[in-house]
C-alpha atoms as a PDB file:
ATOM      1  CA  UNK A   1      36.629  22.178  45.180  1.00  0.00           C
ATOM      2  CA  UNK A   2      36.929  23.075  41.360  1.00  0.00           C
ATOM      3  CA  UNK A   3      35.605  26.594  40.016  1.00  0.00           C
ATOM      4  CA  UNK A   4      35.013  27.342  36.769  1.00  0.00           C
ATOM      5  CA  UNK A   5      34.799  31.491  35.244  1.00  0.00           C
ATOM      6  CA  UNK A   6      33.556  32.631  31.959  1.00  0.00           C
ATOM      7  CA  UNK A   7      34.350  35.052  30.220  1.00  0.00           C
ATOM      8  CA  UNK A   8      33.818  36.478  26.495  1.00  0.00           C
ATOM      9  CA  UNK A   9      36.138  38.027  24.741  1.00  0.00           C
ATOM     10  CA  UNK A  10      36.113  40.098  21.465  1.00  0.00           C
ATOM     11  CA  UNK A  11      39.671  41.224  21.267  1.00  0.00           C
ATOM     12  CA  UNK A  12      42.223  38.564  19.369  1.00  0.00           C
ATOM     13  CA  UNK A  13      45.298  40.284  20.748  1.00  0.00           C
ATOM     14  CA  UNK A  14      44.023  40.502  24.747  1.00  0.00           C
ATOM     15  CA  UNK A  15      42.860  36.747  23.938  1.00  0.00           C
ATOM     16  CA  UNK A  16      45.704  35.553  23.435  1.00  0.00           C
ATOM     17  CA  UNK A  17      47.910  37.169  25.866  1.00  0.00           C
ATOM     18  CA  UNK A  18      45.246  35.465  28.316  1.00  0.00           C
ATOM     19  CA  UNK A  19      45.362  32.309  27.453  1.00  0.00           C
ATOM     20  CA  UNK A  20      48.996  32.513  27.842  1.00  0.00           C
ATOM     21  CA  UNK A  21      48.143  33.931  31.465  1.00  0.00           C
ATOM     22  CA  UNK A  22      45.356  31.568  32.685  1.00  0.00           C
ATOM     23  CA  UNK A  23      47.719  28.234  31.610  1.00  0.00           C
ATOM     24  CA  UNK A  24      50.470  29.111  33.649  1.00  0.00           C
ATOM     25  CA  UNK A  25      48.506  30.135  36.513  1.00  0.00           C
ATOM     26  CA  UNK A  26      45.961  27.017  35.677  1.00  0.00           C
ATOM     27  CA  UNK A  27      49.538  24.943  35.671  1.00  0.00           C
ATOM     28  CA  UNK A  28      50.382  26.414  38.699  1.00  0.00           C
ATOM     29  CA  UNK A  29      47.314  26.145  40.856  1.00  0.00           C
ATOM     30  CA  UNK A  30      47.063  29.766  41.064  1.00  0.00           C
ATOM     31  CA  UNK A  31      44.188  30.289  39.320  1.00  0.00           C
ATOM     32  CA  UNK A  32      41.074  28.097  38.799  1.00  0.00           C
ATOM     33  CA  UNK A  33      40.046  26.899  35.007  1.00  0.00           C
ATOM     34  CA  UNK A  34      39.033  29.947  32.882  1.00  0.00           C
ATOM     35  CA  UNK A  35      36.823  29.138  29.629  1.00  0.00           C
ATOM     36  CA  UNK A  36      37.154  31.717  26.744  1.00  0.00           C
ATOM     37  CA  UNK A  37      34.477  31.952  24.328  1.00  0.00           C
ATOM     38  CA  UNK A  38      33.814  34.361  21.372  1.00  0.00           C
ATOM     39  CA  UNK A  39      30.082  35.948  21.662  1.00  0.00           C
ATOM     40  CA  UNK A  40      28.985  33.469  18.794  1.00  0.00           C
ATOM     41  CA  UNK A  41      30.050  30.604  20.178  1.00  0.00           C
ATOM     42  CA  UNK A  42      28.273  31.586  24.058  1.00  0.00           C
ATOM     43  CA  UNK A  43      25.289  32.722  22.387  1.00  0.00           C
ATOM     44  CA  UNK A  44      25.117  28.910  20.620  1.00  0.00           C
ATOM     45  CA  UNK A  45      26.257  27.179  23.811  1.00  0.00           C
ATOM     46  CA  UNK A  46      23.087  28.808  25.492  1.00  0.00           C
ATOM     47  CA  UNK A  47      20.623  27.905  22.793  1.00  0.00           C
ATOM     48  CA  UNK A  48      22.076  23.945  22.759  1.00  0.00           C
ATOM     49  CA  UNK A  49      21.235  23.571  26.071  1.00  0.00           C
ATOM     50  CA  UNK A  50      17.748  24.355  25.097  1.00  0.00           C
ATOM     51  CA  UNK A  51      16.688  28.084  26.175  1.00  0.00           C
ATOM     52  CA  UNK A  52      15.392  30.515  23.817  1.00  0.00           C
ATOM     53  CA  UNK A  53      17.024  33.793  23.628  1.00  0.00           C
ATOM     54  CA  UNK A  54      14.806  36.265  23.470  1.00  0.00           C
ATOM     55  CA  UNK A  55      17.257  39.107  23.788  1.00  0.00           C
ATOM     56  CA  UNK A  56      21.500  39.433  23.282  1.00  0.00           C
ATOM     57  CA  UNK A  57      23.266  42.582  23.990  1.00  0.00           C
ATOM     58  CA  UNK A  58      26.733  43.183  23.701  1.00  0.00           C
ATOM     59  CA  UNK A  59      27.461  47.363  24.533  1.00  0.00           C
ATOM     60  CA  UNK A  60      29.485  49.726  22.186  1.00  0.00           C
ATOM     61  CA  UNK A  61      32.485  50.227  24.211  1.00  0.00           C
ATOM     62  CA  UNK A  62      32.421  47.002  26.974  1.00  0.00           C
ATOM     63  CA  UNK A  63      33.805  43.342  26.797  1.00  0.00           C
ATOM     64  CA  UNK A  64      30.058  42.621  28.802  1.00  0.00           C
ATOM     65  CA  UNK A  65      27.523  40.555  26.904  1.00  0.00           C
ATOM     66  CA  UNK A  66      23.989  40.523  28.313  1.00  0.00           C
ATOM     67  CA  UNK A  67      21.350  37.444  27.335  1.00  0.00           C
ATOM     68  CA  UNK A  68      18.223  37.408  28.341  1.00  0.00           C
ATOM     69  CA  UNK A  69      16.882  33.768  27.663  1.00  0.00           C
ATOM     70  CA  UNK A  70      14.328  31.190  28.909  1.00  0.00           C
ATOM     71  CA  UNK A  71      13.849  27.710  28.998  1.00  0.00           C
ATOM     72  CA  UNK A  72      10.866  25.960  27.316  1.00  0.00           C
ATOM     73  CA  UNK A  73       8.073  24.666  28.974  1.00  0.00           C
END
């Protein structure tokens, strides 16, 4: 069984240092694949799969990104 996390991040430094994390344990079969994406690049990987966002929030002082989006009829 494969599982797959996302997870946004807007820190270079803390990026890094967890990519460096999530390929050992990936290597190691601790941990399951981990995608990182930058808050551009989710918010585009949403619209290419053909919603509409009608709303993106990303708070002040969190690493959470809301989207609020809906596919076309």
């Amino acid at each position: 069984m494969s599982s797959t996390l996302v997870t946004v991040k807007k820190q270079p430094i803390l990026g890094a240092v967890m990519r460096a994390v999530l390929k050992i344990g990936k290597f190691t079969g601790l941990l399951p694949l981990v995608r990182l994406f930058s808050v551009d690049d989710l918010v585009k990987s949403v619209a290419n799969a053909g919603f509409e966002i009608d709303h993106n929030w990303l708070p002040d002082k969190s690493d959470a990104l809301f989207i609020v989006a809906k596919k076309p009829v």
